[in-house]
PDB file of N, CA and C in Angstrom:
ATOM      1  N   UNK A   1     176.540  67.396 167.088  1.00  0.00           N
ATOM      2  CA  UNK A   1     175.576  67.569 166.034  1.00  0.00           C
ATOM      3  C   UNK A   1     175.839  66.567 164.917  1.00  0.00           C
ATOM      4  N   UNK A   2     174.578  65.715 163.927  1.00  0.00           N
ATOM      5  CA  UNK A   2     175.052  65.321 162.870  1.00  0.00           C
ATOM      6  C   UNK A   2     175.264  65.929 161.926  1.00  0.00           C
ATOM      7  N   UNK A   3     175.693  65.489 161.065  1.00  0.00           N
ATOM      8  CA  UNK A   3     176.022  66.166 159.811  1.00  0.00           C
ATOM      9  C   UNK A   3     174.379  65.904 158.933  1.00  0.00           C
ATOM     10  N   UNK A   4     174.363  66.946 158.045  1.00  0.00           N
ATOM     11  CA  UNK A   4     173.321  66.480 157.188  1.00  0.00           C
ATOM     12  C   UNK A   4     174.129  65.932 155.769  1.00  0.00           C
ATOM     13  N   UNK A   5     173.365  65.310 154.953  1.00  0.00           N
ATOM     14  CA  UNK A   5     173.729  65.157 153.621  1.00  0.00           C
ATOM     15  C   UNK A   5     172.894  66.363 152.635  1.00  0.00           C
ATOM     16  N   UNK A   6     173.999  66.749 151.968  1.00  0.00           N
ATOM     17  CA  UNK A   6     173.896  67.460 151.274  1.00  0.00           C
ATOM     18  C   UNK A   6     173.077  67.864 149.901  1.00  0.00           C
ATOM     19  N   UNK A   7     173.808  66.295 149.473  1.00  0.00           N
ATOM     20  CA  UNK A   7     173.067  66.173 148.361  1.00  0.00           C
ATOM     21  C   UNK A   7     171.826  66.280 147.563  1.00  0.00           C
ATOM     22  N   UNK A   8     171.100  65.411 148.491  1.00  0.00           N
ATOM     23  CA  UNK A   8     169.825  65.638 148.407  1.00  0.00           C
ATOM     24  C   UNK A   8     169.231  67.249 147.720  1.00  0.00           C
ATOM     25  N   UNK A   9     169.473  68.264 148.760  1.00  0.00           N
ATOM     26  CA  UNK A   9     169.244  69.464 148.876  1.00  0.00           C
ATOM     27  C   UNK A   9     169.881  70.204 147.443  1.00  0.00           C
ATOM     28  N   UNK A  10     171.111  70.052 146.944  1.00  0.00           N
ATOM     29  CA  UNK A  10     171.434  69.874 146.097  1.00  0.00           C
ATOM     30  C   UNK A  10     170.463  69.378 144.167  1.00  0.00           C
ATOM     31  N   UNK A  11     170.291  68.389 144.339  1.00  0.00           N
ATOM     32  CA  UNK A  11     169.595  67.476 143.870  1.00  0.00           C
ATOM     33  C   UNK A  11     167.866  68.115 143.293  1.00  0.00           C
ATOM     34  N   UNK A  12     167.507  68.855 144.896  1.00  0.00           N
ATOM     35  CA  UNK A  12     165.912  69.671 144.929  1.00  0.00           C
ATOM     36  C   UNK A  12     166.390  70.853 144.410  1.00  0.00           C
ATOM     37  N   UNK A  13     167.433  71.600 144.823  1.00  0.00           N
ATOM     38  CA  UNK A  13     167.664  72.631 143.741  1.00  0.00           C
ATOM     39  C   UNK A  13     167.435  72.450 142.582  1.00  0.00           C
ATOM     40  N   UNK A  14     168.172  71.785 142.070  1.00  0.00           N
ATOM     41  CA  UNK A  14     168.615  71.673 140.744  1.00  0.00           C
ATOM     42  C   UNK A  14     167.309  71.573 139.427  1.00  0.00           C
ATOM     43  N   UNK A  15     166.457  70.192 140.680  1.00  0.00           N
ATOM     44  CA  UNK A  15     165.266  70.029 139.733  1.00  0.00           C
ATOM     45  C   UNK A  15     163.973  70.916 139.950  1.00  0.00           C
ATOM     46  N   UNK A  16     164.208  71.750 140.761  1.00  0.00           N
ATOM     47  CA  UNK A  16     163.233  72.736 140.903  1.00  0.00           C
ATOM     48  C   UNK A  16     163.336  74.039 139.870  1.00  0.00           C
ATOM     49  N   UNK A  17     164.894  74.430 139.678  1.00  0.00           N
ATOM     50  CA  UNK A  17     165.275  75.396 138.857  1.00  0.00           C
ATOM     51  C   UNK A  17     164.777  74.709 136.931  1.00  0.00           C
ATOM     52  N   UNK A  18     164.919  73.346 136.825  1.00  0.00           N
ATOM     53  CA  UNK A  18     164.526  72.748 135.405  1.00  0.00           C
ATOM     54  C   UNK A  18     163.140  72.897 135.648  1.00  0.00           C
ATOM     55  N   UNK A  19     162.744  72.394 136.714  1.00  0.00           N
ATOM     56  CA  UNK A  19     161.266  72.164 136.738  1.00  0.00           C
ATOM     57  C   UNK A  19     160.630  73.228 136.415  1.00  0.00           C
ATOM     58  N   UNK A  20     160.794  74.576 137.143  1.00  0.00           N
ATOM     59  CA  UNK A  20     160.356  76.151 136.721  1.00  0.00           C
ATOM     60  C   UNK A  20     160.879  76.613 135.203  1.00  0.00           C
ATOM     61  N   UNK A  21     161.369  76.440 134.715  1.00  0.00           N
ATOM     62  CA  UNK A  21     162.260  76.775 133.185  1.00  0.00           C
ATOM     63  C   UNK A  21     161.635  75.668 132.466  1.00  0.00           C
ATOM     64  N   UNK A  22     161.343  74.283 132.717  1.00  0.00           N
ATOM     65  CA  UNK A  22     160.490  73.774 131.782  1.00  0.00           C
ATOM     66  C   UNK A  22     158.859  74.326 131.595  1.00  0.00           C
ATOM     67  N   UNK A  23     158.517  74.715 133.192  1.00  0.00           N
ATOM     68  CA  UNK A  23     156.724  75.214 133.286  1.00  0.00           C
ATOM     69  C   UNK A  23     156.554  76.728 131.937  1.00  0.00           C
ATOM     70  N   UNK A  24     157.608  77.513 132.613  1.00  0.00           N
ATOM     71  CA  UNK A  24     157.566  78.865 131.675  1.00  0.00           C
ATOM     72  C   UNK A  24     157.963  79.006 130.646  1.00  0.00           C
ATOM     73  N   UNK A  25     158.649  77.506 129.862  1.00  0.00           N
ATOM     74  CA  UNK A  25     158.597  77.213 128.708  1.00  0.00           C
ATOM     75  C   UNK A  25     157.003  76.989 127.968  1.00  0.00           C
ATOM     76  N   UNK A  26     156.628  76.028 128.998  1.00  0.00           N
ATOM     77  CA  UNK A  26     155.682  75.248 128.037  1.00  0.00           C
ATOM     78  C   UNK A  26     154.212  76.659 128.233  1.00  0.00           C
ATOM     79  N   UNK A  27     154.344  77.058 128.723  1.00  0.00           N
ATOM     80  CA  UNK A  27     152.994  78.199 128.972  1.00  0.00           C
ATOM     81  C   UNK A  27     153.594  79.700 128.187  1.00  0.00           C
ATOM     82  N   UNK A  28     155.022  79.309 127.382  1.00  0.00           N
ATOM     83  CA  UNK A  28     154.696  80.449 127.009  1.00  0.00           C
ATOM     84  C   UNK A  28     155.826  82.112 127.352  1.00  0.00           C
ATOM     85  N   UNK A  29     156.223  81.905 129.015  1.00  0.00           N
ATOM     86  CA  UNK A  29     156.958  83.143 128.990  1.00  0.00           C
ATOM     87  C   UNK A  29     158.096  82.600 129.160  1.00  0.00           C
ATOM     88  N   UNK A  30     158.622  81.788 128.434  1.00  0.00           N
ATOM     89  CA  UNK A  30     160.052  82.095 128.387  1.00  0.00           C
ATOM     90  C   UNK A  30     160.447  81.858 126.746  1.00  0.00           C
ATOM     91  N   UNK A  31     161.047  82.835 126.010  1.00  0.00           N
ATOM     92  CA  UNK A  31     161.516  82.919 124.670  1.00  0.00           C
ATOM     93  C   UNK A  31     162.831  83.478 124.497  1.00  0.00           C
ATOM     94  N   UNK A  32     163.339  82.154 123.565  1.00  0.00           N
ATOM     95  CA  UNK A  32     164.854  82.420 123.571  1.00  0.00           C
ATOM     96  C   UNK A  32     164.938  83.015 122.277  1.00  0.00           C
ATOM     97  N   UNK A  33     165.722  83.939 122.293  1.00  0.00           N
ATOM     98  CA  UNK A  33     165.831  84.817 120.628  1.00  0.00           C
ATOM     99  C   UNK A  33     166.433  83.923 120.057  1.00  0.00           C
ATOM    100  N   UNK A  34     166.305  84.611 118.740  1.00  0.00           N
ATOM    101  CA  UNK A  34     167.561  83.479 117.785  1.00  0.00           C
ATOM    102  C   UNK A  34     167.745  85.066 117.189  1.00  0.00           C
ATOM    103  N   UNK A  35     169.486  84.730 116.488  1.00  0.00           N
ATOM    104  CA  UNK A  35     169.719  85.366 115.786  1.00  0.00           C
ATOM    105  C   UNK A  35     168.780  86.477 114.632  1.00  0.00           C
ATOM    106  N   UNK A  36     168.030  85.513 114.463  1.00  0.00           N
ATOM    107  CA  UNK A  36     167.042  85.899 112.632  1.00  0.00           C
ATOM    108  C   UNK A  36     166.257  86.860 113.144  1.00  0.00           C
ATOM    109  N   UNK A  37     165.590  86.873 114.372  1.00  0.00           N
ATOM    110  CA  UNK A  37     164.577  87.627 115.297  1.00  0.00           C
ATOM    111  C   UNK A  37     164.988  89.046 115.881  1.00  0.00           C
ATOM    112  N   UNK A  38     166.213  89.584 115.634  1.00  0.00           N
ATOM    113  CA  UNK A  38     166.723  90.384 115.510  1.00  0.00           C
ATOM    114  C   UNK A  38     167.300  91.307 114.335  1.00  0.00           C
ATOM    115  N   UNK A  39     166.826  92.658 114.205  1.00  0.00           N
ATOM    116  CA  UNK A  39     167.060  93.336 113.082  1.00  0.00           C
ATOM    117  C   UNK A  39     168.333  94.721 113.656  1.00  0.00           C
ATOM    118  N   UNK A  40     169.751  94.507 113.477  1.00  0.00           N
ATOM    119  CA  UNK A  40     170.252  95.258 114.226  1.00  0.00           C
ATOM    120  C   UNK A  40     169.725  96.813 113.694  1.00  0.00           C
ATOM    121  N   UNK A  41     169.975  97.824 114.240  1.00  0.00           N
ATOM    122  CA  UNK A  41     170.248  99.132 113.944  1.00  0.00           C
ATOM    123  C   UNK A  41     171.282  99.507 112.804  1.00  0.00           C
ATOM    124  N   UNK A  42     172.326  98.502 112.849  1.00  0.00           N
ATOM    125  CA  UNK A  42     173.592  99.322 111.618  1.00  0.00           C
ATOM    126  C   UNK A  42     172.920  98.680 110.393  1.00  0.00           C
ATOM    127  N   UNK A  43     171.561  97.871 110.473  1.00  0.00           N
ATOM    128  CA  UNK A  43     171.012  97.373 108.797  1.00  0.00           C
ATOM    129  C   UNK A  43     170.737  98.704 108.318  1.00  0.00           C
ATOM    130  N   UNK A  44     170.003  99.896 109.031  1.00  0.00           N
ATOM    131  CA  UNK A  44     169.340 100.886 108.145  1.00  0.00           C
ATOM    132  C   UNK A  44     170.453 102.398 108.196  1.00  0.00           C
ATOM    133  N   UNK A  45     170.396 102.748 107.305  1.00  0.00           N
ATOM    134  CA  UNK A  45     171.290 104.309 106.957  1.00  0.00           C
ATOM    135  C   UNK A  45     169.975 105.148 106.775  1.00  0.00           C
ATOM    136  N   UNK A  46     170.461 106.586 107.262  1.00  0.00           N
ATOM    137  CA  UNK A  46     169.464 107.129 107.150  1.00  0.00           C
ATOM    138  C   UNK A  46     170.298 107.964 105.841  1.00  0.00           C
ATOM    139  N   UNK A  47     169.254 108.495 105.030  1.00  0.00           N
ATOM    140  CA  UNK A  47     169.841 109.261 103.842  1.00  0.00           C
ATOM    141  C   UNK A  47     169.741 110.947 103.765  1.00  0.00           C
ATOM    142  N   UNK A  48     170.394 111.739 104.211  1.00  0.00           N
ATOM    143  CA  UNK A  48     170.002 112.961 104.012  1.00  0.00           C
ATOM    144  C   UNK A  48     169.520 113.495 103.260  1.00  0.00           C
ATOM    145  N   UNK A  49     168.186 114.060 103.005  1.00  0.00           N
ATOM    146  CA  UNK A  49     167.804 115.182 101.572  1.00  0.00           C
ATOM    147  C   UNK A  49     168.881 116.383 101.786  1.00  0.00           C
ATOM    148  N   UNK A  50     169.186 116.646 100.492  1.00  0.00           N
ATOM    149  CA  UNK A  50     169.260 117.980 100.895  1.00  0.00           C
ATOM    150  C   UNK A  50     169.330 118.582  99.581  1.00  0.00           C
ATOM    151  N   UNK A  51     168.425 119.979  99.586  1.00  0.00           N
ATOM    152  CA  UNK A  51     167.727 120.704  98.340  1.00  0.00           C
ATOM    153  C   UNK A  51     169.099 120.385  96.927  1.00  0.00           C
ATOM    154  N   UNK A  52     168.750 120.492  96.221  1.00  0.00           N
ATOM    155  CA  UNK A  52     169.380 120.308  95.217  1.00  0.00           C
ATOM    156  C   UNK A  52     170.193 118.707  94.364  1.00  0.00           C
ATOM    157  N   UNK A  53     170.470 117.641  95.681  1.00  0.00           N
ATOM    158  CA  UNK A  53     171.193 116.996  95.030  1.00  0.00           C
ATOM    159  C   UNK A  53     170.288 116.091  95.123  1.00  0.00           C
ATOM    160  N   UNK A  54     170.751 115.165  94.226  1.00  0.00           N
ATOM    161  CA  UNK A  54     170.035 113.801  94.597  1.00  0.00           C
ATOM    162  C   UNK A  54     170.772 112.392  94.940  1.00  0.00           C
ATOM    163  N   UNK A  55     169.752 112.054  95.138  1.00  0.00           N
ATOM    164  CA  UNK A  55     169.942 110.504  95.599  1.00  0.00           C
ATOM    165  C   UNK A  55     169.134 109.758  95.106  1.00  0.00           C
ATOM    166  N   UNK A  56     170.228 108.170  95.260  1.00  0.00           N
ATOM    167  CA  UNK A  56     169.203 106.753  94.455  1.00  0.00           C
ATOM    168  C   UNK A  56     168.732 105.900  96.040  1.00  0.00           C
ATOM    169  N   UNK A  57     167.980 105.219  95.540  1.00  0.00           N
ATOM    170  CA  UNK A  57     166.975 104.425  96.134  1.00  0.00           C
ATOM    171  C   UNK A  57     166.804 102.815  95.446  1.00  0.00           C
ATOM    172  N   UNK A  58     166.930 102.067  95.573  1.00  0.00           N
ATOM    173  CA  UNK A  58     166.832 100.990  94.758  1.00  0.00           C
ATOM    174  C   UNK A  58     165.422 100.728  94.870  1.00  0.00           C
ATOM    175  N   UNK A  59     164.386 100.281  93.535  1.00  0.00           N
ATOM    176  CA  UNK A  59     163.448 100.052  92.948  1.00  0.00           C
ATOM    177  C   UNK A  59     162.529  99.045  94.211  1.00  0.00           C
ATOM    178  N   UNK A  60     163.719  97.596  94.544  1.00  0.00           N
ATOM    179  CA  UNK A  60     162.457  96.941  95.169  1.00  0.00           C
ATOM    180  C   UNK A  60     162.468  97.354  97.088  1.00  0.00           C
ATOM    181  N   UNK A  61     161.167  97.137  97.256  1.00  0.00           N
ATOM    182  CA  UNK A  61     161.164  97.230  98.258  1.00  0.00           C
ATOM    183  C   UNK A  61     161.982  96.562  99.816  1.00  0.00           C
ATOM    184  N   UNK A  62     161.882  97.435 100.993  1.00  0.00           N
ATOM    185  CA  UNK A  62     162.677  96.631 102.360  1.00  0.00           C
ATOM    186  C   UNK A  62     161.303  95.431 102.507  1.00  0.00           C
ATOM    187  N   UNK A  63     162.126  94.264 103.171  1.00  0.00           N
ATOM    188  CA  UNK A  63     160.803  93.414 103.680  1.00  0.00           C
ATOM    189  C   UNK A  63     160.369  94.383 104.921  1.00  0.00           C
ATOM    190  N   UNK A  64     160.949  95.123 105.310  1.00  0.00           N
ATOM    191  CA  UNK A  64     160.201  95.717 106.923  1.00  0.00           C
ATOM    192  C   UNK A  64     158.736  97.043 106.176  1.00  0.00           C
ATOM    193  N   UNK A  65     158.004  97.279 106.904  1.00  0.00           N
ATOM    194  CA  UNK A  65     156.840  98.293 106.952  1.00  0.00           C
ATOM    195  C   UNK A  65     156.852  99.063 107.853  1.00  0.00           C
ATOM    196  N   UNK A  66     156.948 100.100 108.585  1.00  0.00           N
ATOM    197  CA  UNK A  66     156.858 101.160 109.085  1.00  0.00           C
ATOM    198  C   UNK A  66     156.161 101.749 109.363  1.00  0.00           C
ATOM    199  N   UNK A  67     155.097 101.798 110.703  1.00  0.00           N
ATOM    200  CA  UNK A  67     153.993 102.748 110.968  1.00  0.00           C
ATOM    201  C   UNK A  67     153.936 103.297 112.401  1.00  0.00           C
ATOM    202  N   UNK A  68     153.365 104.607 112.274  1.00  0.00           N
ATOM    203  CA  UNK A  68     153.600 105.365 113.383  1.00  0.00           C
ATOM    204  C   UNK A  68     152.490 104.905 114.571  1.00  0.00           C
ATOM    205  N   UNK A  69     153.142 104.228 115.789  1.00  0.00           N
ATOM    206  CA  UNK A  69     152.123 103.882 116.702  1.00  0.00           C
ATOM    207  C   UNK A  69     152.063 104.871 118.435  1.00  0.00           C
ATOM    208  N   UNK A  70     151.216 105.507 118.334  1.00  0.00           N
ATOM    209  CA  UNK A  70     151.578 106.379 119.644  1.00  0.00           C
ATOM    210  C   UNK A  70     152.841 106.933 119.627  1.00  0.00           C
ATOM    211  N   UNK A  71     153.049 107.704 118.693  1.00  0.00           N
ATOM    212  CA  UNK A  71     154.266 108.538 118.527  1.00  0.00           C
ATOM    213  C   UNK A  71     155.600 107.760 118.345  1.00  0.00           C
ATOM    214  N   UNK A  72     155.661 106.644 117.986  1.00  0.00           N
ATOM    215  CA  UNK A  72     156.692 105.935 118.587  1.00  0.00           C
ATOM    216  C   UNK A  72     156.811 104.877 116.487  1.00  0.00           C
ATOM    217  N   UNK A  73     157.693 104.433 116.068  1.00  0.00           N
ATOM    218  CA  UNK A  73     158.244 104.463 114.852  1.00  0.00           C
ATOM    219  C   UNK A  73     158.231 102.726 115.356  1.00  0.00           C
ATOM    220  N   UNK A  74     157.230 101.707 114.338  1.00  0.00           N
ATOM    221  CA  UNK A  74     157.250 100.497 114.654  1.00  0.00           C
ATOM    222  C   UNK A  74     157.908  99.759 113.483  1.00  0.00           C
ATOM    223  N   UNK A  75     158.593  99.072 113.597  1.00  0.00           N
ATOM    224  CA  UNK A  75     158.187  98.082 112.122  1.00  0.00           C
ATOM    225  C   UNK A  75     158.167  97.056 112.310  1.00  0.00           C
ATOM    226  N   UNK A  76     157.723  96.350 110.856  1.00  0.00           N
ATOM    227  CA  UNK A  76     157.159  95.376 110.897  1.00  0.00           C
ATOM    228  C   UNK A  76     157.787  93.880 109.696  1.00  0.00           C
ATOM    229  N   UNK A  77     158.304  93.390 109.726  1.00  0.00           N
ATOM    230  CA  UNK A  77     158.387  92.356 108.796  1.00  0.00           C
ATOM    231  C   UNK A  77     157.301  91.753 108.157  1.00  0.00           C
ATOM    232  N   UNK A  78     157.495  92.127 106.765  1.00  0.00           N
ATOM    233  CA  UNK A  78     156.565  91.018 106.074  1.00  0.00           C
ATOM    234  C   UNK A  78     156.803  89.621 105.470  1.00  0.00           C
ATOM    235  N   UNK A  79     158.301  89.338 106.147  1.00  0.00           N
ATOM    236  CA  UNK A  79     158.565  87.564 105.673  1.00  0.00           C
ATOM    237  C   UNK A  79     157.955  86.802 106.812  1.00  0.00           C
ATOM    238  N   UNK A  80     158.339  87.525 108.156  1.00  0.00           N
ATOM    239  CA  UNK A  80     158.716  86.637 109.032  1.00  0.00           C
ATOM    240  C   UNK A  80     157.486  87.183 109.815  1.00  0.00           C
ATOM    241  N   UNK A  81     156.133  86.545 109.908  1.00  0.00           N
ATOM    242  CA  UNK A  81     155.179  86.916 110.756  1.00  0.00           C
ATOM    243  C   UNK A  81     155.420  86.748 111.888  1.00  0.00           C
ATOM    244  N   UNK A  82     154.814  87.974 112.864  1.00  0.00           N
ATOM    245  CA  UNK A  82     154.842  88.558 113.916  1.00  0.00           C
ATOM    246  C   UNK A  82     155.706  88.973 114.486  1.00  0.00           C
ATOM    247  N   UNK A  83     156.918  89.061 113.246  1.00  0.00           N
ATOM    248  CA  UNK A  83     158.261  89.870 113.703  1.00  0.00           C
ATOM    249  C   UNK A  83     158.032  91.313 113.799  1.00  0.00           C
ATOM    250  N   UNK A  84     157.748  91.952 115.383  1.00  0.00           N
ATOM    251  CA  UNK A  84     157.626  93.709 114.826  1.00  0.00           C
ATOM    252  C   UNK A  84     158.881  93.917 115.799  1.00  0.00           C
ATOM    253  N   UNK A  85     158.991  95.115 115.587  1.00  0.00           N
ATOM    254  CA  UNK A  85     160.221  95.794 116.855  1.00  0.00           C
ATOM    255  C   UNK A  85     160.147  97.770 116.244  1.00  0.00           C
ATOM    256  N   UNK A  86     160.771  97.834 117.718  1.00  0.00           N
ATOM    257  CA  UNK A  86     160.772  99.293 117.493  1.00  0.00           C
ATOM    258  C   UNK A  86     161.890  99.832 117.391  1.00  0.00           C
ATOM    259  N   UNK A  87     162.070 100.862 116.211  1.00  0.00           N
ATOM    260  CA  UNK A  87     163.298 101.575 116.022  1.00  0.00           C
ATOM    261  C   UNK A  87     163.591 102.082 116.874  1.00  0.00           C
ATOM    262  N   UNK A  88     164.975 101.796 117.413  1.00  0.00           N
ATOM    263  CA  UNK A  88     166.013 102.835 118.389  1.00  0.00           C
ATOM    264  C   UNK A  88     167.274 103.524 117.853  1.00  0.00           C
ATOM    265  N   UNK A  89     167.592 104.430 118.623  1.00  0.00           N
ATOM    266  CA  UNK A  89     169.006 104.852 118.052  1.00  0.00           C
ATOM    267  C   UNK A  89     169.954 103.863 119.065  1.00  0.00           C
ATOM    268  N   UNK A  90     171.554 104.337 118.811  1.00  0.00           N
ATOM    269  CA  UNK A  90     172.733 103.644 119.274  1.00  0.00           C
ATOM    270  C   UNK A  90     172.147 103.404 121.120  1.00  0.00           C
ATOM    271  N   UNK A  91     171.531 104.268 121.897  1.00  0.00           N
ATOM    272  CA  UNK A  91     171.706 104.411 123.128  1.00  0.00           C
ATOM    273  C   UNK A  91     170.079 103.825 123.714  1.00  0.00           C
ATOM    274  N   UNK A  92     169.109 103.438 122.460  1.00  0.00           N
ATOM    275  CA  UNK A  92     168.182 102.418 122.820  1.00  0.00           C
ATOM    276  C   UNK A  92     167.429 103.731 123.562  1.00  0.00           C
ATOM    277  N   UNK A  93     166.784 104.509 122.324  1.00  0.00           N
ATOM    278  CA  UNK A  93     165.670 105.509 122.655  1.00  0.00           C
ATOM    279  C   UNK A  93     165.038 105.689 121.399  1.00  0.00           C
ATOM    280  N   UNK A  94     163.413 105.198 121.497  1.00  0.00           N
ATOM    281  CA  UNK A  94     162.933 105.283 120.424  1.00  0.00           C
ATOM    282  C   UNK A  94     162.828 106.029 119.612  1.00  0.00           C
ATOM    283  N   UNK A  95     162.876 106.522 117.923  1.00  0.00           N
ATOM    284  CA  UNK A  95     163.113 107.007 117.053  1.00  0.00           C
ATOM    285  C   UNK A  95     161.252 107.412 117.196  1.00  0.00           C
ATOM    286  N   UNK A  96     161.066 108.842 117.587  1.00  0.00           N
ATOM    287  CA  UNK A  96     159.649 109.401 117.234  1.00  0.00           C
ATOM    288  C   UNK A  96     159.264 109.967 116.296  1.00  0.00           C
ATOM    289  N   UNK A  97     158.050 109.336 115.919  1.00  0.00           N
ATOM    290  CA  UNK A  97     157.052 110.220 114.731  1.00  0.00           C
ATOM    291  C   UNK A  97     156.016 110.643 114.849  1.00  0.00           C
ATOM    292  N   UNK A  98     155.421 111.723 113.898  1.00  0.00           N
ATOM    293  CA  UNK A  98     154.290 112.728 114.171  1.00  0.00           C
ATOM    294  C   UNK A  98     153.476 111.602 113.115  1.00  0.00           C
ATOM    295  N   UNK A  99     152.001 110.973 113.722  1.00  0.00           N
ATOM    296  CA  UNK A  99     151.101 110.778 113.547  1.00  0.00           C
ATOM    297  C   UNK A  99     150.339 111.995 112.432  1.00  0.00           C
ATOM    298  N   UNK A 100     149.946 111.568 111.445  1.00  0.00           N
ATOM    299  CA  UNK A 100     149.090 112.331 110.309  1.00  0.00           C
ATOM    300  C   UNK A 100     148.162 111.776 109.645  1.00  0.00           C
ATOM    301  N   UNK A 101     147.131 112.368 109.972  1.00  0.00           N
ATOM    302  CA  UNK A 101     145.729 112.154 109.232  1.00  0.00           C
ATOM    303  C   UNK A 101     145.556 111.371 107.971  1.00  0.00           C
ATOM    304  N   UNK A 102     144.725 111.053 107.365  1.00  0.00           N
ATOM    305  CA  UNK A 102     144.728 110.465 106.012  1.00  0.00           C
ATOM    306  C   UNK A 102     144.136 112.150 105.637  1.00  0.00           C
ATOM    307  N   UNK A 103     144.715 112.312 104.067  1.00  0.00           N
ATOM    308  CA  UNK A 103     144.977 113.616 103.765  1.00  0.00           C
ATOM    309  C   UNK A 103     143.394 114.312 103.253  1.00  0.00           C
ATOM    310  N   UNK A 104     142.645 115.340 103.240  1.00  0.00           N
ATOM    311  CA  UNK A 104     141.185 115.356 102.958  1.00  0.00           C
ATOM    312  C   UNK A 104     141.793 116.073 101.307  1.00  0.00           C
ATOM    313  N   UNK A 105     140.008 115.958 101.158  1.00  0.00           N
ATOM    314  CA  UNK A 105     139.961 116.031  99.854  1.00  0.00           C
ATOM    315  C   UNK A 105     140.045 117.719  99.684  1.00  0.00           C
ATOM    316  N   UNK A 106     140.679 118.428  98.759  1.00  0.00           N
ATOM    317  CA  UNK A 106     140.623 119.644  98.388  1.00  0.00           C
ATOM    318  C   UNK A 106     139.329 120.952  98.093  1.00  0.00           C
ATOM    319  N   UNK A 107     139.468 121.247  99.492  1.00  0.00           N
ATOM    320  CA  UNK A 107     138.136 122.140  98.791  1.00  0.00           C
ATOM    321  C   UNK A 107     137.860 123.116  97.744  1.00  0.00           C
ATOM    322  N   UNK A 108     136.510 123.132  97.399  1.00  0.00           N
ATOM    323  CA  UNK A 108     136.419 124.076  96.197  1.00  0.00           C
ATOM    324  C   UNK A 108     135.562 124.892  96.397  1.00  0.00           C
TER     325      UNK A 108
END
């Protein structure tokens, strides 16, 4: 038997694997995070009420927004457009909320 050369084959790998990773670059599905694009979980504390004592809050606002989408707790950045993500706890299960009406007016 001859031998084949290898290389070649080698060679078609290689540029087939760039070639596919450049296509799903340029169209779109392939996105590499960066650091900034990530909002970990240990940024937010949750604060307990509890009847009687209080607590402070500092005056200015988080850049994130918060709205309830299909039961499910979204937010949203307002520096960094089209940064949203969804709250999870430690084990990466979304943090749920009860959806509520806009409030009616008081009858008389």
């Amino acid at each position: 038997m001859s031998e084949r050369n290898a290389i070649p084959l080698i060679l078609t790998a290689i540029g087939s694997v760039m070639g596919t990773v450049a296509v799903l670059g340029y169209y779109g599905y392939l996105h590499i995070a960066k650091p900034e694009d990530a909002l970990l979980l240990a940024d937010y504390t949750m604060l307990k009420t509890v009847p009687g004592e209080d607590y402070r809050v500092s005056l200015k606002p988080a850049t994130q927004v918060a709205q309830c989408i299909d039961g499910v707790l979204v937010l949203f950045d307002t520096e960094q457009k089209g940064l949203t993500g969804v709250l999870v706890d430690d084990r990466k299960r979304a943090v749920r909320c009860v959806e509520q009406g806009v409030p009616s007016a008081p009858a008389q």
